[in-house]
Protein backbone atom coordinates (compact mmCIF):
# COMPACT_ATOMS: atom_id res chain seq x y z
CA UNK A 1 6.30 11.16 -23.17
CA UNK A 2 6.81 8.16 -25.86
CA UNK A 3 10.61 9.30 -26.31
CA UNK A 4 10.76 9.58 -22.50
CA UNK A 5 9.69 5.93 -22.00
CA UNK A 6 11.46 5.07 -25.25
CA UNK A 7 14.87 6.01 -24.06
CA UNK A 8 14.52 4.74 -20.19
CA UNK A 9 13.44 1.40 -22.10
CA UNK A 10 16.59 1.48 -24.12
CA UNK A 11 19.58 2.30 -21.53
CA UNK A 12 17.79 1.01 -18.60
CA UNK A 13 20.69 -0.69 -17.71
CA UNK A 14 23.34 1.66 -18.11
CA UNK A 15 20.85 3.60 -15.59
CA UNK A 16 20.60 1.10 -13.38
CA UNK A 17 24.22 0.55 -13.42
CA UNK A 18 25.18 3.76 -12.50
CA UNK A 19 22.46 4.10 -9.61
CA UNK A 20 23.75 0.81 -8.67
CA UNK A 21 27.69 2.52 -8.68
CA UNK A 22 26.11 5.84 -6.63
CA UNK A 23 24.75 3.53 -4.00
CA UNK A 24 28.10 0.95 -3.44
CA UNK A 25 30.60 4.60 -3.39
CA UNK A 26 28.21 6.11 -0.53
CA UNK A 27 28.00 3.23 1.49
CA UNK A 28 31.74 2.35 1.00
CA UNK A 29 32.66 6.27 2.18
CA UNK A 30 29.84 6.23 4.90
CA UNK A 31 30.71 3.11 6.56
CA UNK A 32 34.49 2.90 6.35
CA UNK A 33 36.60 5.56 8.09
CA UNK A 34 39.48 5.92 6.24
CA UNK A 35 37.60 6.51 2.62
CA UNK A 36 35.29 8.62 4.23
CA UNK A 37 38.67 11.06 5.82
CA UNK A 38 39.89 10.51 2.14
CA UNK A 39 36.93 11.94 0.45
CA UNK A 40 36.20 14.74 2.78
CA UNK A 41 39.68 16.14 2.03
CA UNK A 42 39.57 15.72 -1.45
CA UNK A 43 35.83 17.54 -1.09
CA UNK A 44 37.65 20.35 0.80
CA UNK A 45 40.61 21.05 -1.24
CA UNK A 46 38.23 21.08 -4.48
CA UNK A 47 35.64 23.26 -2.60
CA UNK A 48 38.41 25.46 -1.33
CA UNK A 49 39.61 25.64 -5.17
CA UNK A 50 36.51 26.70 -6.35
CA UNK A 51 35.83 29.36 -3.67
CA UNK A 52 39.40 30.60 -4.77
CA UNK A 53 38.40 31.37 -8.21
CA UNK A 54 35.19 32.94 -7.21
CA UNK A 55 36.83 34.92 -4.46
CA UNK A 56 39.83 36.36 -7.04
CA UNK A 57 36.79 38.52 -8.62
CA UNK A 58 35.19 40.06 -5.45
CA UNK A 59 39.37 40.14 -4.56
CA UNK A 60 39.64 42.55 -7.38
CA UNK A 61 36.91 44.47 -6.87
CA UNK A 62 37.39 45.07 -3.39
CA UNK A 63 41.19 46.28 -4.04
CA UNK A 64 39.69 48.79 -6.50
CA UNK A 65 37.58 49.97 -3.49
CA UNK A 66 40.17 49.63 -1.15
CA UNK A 67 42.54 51.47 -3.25
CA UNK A 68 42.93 54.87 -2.20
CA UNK A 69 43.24 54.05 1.10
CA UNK A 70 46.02 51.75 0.84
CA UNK A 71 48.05 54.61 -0.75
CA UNK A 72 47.46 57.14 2.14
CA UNK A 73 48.83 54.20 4.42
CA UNK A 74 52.04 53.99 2.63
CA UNK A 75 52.25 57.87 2.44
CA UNK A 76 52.54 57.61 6.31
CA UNK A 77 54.87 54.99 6.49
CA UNK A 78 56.97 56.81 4.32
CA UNK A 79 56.61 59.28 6.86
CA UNK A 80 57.61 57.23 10.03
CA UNK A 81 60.53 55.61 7.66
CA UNK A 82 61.93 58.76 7.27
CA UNK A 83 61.08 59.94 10.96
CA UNK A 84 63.20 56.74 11.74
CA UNK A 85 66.18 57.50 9.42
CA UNK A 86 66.49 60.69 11.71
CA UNK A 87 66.80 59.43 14.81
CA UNK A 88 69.22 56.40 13.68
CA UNK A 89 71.59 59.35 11.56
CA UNK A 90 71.26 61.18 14.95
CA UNK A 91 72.54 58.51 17.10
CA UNK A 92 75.18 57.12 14.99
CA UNK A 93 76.42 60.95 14.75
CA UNK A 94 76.12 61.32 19.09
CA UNK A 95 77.53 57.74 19.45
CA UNK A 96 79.17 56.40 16.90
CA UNK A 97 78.58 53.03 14.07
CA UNK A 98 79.92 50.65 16.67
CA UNK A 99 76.75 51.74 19.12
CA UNK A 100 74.22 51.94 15.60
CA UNK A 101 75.44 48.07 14.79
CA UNK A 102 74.90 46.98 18.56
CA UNK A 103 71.27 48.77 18.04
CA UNK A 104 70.51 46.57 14.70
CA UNK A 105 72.09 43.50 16.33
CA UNK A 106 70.18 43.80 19.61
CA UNK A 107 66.90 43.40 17.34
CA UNK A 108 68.12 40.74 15.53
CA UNK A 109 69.00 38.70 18.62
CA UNK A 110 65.42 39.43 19.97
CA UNK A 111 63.80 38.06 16.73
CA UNK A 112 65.58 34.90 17.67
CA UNK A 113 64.03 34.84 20.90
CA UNK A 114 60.26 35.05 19.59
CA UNK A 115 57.76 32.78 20.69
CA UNK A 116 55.13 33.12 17.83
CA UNK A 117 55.50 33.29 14.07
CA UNK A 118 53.23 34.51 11.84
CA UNK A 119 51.80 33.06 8.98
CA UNK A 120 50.40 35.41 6.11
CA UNK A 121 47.42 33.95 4.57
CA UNK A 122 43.91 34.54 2.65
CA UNK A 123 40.31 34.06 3.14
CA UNK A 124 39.39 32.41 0.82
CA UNK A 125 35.67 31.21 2.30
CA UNK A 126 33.62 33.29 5.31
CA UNK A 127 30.26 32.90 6.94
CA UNK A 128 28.93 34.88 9.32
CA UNK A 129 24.89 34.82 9.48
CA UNK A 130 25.23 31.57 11.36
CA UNK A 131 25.17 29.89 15.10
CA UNK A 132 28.44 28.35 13.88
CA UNK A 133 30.60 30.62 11.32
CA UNK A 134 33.63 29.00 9.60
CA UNK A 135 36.46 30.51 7.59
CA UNK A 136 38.41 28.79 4.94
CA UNK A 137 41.94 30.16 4.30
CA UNK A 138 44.58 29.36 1.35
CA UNK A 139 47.62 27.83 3.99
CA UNK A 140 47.17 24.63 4.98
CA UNK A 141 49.84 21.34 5.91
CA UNK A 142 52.33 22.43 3.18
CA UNK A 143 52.52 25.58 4.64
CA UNK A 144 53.29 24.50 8.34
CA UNK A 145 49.76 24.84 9.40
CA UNK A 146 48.36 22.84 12.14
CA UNK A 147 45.52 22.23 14.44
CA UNK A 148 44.73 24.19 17.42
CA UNK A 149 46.57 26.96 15.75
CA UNK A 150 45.52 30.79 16.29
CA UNK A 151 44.15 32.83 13.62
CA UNK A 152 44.04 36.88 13.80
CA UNK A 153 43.88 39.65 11.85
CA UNK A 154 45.69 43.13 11.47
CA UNK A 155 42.67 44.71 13.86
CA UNK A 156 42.51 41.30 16.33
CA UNK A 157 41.73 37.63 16.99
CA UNK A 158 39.38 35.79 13.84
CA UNK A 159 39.56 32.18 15.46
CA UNK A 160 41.44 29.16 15.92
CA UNK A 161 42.33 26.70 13.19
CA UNK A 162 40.40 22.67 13.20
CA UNK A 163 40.76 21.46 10.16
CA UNK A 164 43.84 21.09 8.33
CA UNK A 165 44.22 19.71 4.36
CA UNK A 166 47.47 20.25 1.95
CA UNK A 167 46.94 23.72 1.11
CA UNK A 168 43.49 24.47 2.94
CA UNK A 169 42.76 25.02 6.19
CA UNK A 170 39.24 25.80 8.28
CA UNK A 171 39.26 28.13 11.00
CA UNK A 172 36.60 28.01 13.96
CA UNK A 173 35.73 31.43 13.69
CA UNK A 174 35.05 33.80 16.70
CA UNK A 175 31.55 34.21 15.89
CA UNK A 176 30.91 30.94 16.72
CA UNK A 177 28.82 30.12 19.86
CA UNK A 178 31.15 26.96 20.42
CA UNK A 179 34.48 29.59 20.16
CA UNK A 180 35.97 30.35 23.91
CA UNK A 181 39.10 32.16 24.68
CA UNK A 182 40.43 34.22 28.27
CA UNK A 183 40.79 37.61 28.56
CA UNK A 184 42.14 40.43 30.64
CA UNK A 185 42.37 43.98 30.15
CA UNK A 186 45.24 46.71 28.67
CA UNK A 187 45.70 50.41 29.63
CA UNK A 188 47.85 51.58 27.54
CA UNK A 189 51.13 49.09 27.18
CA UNK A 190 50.61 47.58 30.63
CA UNK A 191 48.42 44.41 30.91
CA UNK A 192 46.00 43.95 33.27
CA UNK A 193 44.14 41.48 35.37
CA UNK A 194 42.38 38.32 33.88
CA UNK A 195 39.14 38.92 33.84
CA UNK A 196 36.70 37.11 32.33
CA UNK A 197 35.77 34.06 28.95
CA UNK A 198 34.84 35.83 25.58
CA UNK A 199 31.12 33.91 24.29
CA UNK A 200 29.81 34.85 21.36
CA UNK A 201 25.91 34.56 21.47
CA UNK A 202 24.77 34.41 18.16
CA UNK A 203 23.37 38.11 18.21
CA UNK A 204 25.36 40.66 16.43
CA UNK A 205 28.49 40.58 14.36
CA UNK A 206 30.13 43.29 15.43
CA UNK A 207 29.73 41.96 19.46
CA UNK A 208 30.66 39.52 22.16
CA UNK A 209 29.54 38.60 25.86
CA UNK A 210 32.95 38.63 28.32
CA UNK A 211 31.41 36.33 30.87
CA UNK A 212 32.67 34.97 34.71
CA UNK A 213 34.13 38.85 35.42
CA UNK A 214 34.78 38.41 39.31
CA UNK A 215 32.44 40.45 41.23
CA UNK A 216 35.77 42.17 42.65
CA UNK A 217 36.65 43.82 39.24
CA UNK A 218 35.34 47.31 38.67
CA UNK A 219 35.26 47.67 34.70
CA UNK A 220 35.02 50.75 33.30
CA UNK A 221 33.39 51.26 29.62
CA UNK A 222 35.87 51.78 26.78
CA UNK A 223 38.52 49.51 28.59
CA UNK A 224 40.48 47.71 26.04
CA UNK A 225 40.38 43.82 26.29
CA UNK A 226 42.62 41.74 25.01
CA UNK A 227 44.04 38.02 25.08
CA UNK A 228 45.29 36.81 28.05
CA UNK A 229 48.11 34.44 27.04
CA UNK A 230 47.12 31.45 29.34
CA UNK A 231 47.72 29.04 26.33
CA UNK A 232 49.84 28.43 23.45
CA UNK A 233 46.94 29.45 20.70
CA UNK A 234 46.93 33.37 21.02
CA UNK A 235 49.98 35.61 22.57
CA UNK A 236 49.04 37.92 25.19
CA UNK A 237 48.15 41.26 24.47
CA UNK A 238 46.82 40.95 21.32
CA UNK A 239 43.16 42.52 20.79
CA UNK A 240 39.59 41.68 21.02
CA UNK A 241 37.88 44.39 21.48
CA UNK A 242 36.33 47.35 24.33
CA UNK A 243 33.89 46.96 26.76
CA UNK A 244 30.81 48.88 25.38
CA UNK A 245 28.49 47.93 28.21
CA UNK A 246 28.57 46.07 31.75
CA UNK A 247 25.37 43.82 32.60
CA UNK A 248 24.93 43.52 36.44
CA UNK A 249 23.11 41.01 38.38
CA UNK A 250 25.18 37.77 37.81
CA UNK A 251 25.13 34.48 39.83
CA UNK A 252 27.46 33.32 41.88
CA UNK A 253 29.63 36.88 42.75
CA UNK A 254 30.60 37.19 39.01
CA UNK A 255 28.71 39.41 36.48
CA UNK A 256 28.67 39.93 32.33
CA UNK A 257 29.92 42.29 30.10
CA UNK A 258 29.15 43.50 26.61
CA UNK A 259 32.52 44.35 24.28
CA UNK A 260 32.44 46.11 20.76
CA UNK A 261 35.15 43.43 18.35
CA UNK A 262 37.73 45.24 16.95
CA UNK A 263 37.52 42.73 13.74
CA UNK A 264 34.93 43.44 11.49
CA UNK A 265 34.65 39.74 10.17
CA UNK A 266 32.11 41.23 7.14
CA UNK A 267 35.75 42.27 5.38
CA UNK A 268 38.64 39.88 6.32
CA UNK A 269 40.82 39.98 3.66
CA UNK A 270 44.78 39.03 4.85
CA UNK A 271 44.98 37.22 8.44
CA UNK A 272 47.49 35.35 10.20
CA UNK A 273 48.47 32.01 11.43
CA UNK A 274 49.79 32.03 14.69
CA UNK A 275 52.53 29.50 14.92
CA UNK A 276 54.08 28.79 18.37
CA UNK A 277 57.65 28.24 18.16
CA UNK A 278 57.43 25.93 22.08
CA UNK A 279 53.87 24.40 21.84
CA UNK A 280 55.27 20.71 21.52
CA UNK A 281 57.49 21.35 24.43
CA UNK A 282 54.63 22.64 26.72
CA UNK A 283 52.11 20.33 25.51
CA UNK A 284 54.34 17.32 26.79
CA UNK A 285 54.94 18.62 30.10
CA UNK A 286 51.10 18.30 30.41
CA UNK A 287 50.96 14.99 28.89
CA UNK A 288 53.68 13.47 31.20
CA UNK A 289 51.20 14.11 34.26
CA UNK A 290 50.17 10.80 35.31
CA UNK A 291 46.04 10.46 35.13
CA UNK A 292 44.70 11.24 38.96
């Protein structure tokens, strides 16, 4: 206890000095906005750096686990390659090159024509046990990532990108009770009729509540839903999950629903940016509306 007195005796002003420094850097980041934006990004990208690290060892374990299976996948897209080889050697041989190159052109030309990009990146941070889940990814502003952008995986939608530093990015994920996004349902390769807002209520990971389904929709359990497409975040079509149960007794003419998610957010690996190619051009039709 001496030495303990002895030494706060001796550098009590170096102490004080730095308490004194602690004190003047959080009041300068609290109360001024631009050092406070500073510091939270610098916070992020060295948080996101960290996580990084301490992800590449689960990432290496999990490949190990994963291994096996990723082989049997390639075996069968060696199998559809070759499948495809087939049919292109057949129609060359019934038709002709000329007809093969107008074939390889055609898809070309569509590619041009796309709407969305996609954007391969990495989790590199996930929660899931909260209210309000976040997930951190490796692509950020250097990368072409922006707000508002949508976020999916190989098996359907993860979330929809807020936060955006140089080579981090958070995503609001879809287990988040704040998250909202239309839906409609798919039978087979036709779409169907909007139907209903996906909520997430906190409960289970591997479910969602498809709320506002018009009393005037019969849906049928199993049916696939999927995004709607009424916005520039998320193309249509692309999954979210079935509809495991149907709750009745709703207000107002509409009813609830219960749908199993096709992601299982406990092991997102490689998702995607969704990058629309016209979103600037839409947005300012909407923002050349006069104000009512």
């Amino acid at each position: 206890m001496y030495r303990l007195i002895s030494f706060l005796s001796t550098y009590r002003n170096v102490i004080l000095f730095f308490f004194l420094e602690v004190i003047s850097f959080r009041m300068l980041v609290r109360y001024n906005d631009h050092q406070r934006h500073q510091f939270g990004d610098r916070m992020f990208e060295v948080a996101g750096t960290v996580q990084e690290l301490r992800n590449g060892v689960q990432d290496f374990q999990r490949r190990a686990v994963d291994y096996d299976q990723r082989v049997a996948e390639i075996d069968s897209l060696f199998e559809v390659v070759d499948s495809l080889r087939n049919l292109v050697t057949a129609y060359k041989i019934h038709t002709g090159a000329d007809s093969a190159d107008s074939i390889r052109n055609f898809f070309e030309e569509s590619r041009t024509n796309e709407d969305f990009r996609y954007i391969p990146c990495r989790v590199v941070r996930n929660t899931v046990d909260n209210l309000y889940n976040y997930i951190t990814i490796d692509k950020g502003r250097k990368d072409s990532v922006e707000v508002d952008m949508g976020v999916v995986s190989p098996t359907g939608v993860v979330g929809r990108v807020i936060r955006v530093s140089e080579h981090y990015s958070l995503v609001l994920s879809a287990l988040n009770v704040s998250f909202k996004l239309s839906l409609q349902t798919m039978s087979g390769d036709t779409l169907g009729e909007s139907i209903g807002v996906y909520e997430w209520d906190g409960r289970k990971t591997s479910e969602a509540r498809l709320t506002y389904i018009p009393g005037s929709v019969e849906l049928a359990l199993g049916t696939n839903v999927v995004t709607s497409g009424f916005s520039t975040i998320f193309p249509a079509g692309y999954p979210v999950g079935k509809v495991k149960n149907v709750i009745e007794g709703g207000e107002d003419g509409f009813y609830d629903a219960t749908i199993q998610l096709s992601t299982d957010f406990h092991r997102l690996g490689t998702v995607f940016v969704i990058r629309s190619l016209h979103k600037a051009e839409i947005d300012s039709l909407y923002q050349s509306i006069p104000a009512p």
